[in-house]
N, C-alpha and C. Protein backbone atom coordinates (compact mmCIF):
# COMPACT_ATOMS: atom_id res chain seq x y z
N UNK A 1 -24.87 33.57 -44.41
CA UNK A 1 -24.29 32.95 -43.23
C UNK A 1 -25.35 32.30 -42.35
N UNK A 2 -26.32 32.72 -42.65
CA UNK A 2 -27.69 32.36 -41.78
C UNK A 2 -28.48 31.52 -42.55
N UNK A 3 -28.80 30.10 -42.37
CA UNK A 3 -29.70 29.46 -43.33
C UNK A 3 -30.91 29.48 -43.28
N UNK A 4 -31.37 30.04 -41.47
CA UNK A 4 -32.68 30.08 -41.30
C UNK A 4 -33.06 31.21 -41.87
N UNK A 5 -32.30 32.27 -42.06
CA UNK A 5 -32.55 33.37 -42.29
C UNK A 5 -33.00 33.30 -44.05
N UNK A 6 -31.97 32.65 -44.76
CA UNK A 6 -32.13 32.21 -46.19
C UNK A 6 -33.52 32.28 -46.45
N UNK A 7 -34.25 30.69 -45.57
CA UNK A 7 -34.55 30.39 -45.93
C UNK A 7 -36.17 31.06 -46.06
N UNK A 8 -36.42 32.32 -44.91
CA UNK A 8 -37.00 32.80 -44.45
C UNK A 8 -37.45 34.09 -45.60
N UNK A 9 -36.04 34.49 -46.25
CA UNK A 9 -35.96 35.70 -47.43
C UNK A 9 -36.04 34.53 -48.79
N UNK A 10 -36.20 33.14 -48.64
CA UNK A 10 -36.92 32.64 -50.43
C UNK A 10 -38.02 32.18 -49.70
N UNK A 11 -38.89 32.73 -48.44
CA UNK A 11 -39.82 32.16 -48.41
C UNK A 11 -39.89 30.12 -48.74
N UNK A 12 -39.15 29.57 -48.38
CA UNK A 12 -38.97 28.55 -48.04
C UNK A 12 -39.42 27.62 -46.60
N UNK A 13 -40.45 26.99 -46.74
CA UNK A 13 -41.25 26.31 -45.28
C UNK A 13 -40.58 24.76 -45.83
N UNK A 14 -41.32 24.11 -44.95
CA UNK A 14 -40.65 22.43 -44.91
C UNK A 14 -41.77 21.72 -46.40
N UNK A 15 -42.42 22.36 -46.53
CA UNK A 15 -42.90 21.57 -47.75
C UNK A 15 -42.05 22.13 -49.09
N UNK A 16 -41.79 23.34 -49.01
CA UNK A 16 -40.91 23.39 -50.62
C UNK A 16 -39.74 23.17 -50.03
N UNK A 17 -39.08 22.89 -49.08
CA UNK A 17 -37.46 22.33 -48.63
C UNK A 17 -37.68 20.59 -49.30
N UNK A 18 -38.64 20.30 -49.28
CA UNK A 18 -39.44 18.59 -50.12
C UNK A 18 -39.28 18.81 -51.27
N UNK A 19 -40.03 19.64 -51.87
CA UNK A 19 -39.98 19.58 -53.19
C UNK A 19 -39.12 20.18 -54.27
N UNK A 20 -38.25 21.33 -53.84
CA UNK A 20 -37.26 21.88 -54.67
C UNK A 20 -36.22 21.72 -54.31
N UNK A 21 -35.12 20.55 -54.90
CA UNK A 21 -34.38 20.23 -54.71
C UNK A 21 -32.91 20.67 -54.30
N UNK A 22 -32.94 21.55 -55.84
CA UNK A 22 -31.80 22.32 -55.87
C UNK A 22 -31.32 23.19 -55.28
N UNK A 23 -32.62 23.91 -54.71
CA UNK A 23 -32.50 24.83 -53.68
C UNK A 23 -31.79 24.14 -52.20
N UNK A 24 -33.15 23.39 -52.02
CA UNK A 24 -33.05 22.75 -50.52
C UNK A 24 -31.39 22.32 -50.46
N UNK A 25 -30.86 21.49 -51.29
CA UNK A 25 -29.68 20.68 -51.20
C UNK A 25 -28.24 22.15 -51.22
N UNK A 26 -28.47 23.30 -52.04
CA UNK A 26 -27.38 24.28 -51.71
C UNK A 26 -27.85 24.92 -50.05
N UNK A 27 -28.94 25.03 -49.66
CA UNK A 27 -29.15 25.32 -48.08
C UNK A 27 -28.47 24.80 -47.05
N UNK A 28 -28.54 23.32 -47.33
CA UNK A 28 -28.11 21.83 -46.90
C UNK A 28 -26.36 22.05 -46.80
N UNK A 29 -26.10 22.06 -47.98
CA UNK A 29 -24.93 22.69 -47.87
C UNK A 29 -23.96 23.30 -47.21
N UNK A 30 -24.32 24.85 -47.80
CA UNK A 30 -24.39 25.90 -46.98
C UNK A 30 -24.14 25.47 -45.35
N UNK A 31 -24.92 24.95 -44.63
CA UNK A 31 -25.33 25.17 -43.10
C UNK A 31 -24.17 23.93 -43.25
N UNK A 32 -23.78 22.64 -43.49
CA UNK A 32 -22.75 21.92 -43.32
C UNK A 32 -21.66 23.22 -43.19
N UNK A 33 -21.28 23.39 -44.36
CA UNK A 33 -20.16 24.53 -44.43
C UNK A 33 -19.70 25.38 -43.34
N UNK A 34 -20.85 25.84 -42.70
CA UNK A 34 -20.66 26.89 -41.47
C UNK A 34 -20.58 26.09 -40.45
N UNK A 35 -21.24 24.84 -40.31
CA UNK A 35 -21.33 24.18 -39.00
C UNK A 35 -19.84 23.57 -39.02
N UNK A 36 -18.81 23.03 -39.74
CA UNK A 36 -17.48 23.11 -39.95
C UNK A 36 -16.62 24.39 -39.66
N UNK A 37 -16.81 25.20 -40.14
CA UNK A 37 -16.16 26.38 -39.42
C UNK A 37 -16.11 26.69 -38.06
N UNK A 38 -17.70 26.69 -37.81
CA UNK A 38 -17.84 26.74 -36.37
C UNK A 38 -16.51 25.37 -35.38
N UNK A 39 -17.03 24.19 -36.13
CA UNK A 39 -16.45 23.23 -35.29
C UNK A 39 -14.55 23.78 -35.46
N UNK A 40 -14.06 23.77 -36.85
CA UNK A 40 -12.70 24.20 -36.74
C UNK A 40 -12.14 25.08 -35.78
N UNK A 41 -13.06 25.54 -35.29
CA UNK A 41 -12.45 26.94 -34.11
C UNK A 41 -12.33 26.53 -33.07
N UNK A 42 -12.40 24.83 -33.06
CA UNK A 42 -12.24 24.59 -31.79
C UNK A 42 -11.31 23.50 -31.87
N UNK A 43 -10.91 22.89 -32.46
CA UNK A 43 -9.82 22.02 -32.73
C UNK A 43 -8.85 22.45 -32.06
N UNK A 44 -7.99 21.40 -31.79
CA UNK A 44 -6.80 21.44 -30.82
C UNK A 44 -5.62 22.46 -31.25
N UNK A 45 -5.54 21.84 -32.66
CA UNK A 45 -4.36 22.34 -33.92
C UNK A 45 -5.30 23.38 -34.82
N UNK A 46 -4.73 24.38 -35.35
CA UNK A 46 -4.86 25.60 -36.21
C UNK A 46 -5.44 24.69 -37.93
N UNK A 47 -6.40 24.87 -37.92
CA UNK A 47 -6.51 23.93 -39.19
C UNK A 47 -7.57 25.48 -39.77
N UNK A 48 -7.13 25.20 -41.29
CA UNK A 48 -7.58 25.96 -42.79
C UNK A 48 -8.73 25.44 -43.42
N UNK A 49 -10.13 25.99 -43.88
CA UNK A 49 -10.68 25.40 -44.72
C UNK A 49 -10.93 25.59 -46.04
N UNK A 50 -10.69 25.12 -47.19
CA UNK A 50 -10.90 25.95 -48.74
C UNK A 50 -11.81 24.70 -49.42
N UNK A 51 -11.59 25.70 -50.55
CA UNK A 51 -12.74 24.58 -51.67
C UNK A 51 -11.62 24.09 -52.56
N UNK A 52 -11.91 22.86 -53.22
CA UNK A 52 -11.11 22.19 -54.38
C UNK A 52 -11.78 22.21 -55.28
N UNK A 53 -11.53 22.71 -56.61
CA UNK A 53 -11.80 22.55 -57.89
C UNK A 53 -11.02 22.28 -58.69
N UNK A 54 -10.71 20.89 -59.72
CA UNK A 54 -9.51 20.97 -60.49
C UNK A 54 -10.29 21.60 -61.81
N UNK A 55 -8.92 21.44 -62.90
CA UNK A 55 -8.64 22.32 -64.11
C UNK A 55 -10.52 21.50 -64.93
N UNK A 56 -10.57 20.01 -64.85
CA UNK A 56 -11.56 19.66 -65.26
C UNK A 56 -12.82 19.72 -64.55
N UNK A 57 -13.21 20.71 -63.71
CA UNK A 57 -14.07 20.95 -62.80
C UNK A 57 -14.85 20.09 -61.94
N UNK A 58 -13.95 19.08 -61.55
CA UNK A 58 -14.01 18.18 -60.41
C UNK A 58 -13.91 18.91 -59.01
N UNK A 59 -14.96 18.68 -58.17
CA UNK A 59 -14.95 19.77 -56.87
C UNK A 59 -15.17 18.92 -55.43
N UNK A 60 -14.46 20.06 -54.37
CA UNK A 60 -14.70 19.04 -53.17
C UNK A 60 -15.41 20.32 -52.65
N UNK A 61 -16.31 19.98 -51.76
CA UNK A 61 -16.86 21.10 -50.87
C UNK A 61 -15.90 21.79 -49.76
N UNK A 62 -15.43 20.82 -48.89
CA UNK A 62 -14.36 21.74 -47.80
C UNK A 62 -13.42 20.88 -47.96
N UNK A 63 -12.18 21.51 -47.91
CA UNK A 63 -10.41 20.96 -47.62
C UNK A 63 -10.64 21.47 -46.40
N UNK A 64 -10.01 20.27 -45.41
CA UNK A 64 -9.69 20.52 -44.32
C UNK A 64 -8.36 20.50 -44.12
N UNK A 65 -7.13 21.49 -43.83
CA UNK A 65 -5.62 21.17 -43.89
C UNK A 65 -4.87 21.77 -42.64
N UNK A 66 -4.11 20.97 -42.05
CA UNK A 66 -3.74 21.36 -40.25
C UNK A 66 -2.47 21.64 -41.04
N UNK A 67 -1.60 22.36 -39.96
CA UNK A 67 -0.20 23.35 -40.66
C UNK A 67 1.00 22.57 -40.88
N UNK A 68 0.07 21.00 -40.69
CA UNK A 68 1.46 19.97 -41.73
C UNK A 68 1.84 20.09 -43.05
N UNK A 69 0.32 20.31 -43.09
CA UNK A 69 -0.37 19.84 -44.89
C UNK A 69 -1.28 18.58 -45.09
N UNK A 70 -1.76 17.98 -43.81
CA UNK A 70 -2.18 17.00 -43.85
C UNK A 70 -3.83 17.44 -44.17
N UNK A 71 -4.29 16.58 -44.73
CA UNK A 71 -5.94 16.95 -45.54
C UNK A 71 -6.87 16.26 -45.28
N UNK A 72 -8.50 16.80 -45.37
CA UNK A 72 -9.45 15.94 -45.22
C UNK A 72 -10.20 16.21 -46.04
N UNK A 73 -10.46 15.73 -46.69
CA UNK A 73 -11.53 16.47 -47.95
C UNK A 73 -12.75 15.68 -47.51
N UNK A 74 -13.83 17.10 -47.36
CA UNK A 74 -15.32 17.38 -47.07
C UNK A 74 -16.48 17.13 -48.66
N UNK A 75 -17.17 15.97 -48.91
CA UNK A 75 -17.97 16.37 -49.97
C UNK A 75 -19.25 16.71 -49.08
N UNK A 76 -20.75 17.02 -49.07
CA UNK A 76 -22.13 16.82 -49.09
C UNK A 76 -23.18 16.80 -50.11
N UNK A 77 -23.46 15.76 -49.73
CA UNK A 77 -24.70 15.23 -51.01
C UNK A 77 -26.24 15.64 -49.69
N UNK A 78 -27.27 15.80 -50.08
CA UNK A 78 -28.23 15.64 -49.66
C UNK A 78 -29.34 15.08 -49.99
N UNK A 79 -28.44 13.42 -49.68
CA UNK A 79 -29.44 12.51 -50.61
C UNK A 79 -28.91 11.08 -49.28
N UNK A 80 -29.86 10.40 -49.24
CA UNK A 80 -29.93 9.32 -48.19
C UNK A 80 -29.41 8.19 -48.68
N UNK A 81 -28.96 8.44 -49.80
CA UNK A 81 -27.86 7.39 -50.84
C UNK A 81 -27.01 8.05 -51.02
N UNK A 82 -25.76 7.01 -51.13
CA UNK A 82 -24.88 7.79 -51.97
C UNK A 82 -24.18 6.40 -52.92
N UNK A 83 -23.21 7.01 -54.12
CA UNK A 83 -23.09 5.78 -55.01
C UNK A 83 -21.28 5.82 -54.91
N UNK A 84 -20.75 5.35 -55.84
CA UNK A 84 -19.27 5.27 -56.10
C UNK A 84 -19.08 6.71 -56.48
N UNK A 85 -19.92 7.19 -57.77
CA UNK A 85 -19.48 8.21 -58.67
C UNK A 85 -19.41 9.52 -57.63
N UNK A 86 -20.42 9.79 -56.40
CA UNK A 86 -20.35 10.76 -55.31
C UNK A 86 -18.75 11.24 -54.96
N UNK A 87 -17.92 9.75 -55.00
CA UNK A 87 -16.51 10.19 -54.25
C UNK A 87 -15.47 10.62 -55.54
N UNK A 88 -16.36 10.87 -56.38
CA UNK A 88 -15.43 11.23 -57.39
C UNK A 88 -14.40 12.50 -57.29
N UNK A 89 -15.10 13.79 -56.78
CA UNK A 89 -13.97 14.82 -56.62
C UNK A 89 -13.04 14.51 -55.34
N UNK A 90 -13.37 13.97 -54.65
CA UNK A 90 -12.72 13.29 -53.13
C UNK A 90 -11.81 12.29 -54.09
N UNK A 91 -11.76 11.81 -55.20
CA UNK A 91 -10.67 10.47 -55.45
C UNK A 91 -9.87 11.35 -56.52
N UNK A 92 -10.25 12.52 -56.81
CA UNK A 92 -9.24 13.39 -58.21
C UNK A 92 -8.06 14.40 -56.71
N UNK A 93 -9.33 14.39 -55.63
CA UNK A 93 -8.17 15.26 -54.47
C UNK A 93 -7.16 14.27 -53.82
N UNK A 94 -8.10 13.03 -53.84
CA UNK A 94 -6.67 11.74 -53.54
C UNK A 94 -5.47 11.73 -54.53
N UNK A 95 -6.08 11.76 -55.60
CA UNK A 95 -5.11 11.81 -57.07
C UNK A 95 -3.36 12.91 -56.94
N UNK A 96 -4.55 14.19 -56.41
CA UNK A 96 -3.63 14.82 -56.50
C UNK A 96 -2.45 15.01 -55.46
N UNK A 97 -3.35 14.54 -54.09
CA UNK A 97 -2.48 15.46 -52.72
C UNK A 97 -1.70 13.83 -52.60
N UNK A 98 -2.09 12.69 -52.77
CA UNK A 98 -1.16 11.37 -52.81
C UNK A 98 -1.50 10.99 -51.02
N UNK A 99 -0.35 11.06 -50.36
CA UNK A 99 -0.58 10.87 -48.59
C UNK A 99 -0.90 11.24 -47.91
N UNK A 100 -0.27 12.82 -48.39
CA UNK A 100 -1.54 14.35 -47.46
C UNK A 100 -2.83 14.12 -47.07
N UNK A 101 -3.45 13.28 -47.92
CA UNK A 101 -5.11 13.49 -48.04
C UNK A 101 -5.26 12.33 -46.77
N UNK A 102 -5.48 12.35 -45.81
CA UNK A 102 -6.04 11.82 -44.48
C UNK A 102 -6.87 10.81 -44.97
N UNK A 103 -7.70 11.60 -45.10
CA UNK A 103 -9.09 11.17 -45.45
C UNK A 103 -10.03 11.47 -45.72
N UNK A 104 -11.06 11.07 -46.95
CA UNK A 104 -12.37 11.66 -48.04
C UNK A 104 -13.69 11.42 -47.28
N UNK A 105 -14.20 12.72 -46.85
CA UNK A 105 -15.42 11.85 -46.09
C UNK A 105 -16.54 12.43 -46.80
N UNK A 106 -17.39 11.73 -46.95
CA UNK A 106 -19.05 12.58 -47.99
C UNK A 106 -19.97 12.27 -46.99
N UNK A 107 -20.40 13.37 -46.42
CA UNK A 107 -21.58 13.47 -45.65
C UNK A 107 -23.06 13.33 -46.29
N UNK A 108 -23.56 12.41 -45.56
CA UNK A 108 -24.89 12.19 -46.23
C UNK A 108 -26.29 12.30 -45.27
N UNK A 109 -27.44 12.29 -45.77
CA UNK A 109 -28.58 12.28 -44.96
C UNK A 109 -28.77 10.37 -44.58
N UNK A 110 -28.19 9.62 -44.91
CA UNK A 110 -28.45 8.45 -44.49
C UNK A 110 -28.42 8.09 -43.31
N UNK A 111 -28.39 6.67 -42.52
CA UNK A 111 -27.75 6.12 -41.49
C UNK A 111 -26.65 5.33 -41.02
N UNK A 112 -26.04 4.90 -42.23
CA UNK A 112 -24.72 4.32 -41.92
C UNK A 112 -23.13 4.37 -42.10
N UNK A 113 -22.50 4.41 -41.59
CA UNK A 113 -20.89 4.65 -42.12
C UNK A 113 -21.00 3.43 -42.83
N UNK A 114 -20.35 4.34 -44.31
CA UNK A 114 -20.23 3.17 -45.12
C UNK A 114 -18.69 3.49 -45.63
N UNK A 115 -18.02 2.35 -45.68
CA UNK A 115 -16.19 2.20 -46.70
C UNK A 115 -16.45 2.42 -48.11
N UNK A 116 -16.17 2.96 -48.47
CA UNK A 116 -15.88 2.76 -50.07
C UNK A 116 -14.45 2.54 -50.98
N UNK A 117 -13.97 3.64 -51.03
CA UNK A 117 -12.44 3.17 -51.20
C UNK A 117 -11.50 3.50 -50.76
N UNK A 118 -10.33 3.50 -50.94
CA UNK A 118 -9.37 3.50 -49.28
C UNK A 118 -9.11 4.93 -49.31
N UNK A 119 -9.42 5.48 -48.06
CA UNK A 119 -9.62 6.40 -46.76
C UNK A 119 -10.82 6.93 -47.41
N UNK A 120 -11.93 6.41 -47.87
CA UNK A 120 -13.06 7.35 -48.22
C UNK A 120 -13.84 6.78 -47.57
N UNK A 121 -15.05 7.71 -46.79
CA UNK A 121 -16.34 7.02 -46.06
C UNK A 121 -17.03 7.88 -46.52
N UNK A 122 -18.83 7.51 -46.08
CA UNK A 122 -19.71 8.27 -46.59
C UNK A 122 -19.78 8.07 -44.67
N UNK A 123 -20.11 9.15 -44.48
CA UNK A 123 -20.64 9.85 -43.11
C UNK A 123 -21.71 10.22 -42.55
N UNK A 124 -22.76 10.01 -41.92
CA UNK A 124 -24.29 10.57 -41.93
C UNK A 124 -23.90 11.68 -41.22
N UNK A 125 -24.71 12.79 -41.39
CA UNK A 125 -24.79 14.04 -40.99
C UNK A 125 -25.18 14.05 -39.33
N UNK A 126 -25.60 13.13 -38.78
CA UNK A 126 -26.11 12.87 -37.46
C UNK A 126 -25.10 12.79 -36.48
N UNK A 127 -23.82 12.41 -37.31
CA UNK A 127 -22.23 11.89 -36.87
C UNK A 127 -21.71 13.26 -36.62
N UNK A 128 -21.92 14.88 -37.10
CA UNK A 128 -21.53 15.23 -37.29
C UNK A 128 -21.75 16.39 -36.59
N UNK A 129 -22.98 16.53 -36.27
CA UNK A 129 -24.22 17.43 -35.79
C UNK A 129 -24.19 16.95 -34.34
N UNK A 130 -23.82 15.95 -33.56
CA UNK A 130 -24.52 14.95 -32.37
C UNK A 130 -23.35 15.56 -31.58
């Protein structure tokens, strides 16, 4: 629940958060994840958060769903790019939920809101955090 804490018990400083990726980017994660929770507790409306995985192991990081059924599906990449193929589990959760799905947002380390395909944005983390 604690990332500083994580990062403190793998012995993790800002130079191996540079160089080991895999690690750094589930940390990255992680702390999105909680910093969403945190924020859901304050929303106006009672909203749910879960994970999506379909049968072909296509995954979204957080479903966001208010007690309509209406959805937001959460990806994070921790990469200052992002490409088409990124919104891929965000376009199998479009697939499935049809109108429900609000909108696909993939949070990134970049700087710009970018469109990609309809209701999907890539989001900088600065948007999110600020």
């Amino acid at each position: 629940m604690d990332t500083g804490l994580a990062c403190r018990l793998l012995g993790m400083d800002a130079s191996r958060l540079k160089t080991e990726g895999e690690i750094a980017g589930r940390l990255f994660e992680n702390y999105l994840v909680l910093e969403l929770f945190k924020l859901s507790s304050w929303a106006a409306d009672l909203v749910r958060l879960h994970h999506f995985r379909s049968q072909a192991g296509q995954e979204v990081d957080v479903v966001i769903e208010d007690r309509h059924g209406n959805v937001v599906g959460v990806e994070i990449k921790r990469s200052a790019t992002v490409s088409p193929r990124d919104f891929t589990g965000l376009k199998v959760l479009r697939d499935h939920l049809g109108k429900k799905l609000v909108r696909g947002v993939l949070i990134y380390t970049g700087n710009d809101i970018l469109p990609f395909a309809q209701n999907l944005h890539a989001l900088p983390i600065r948007h999110i955090l600020s």
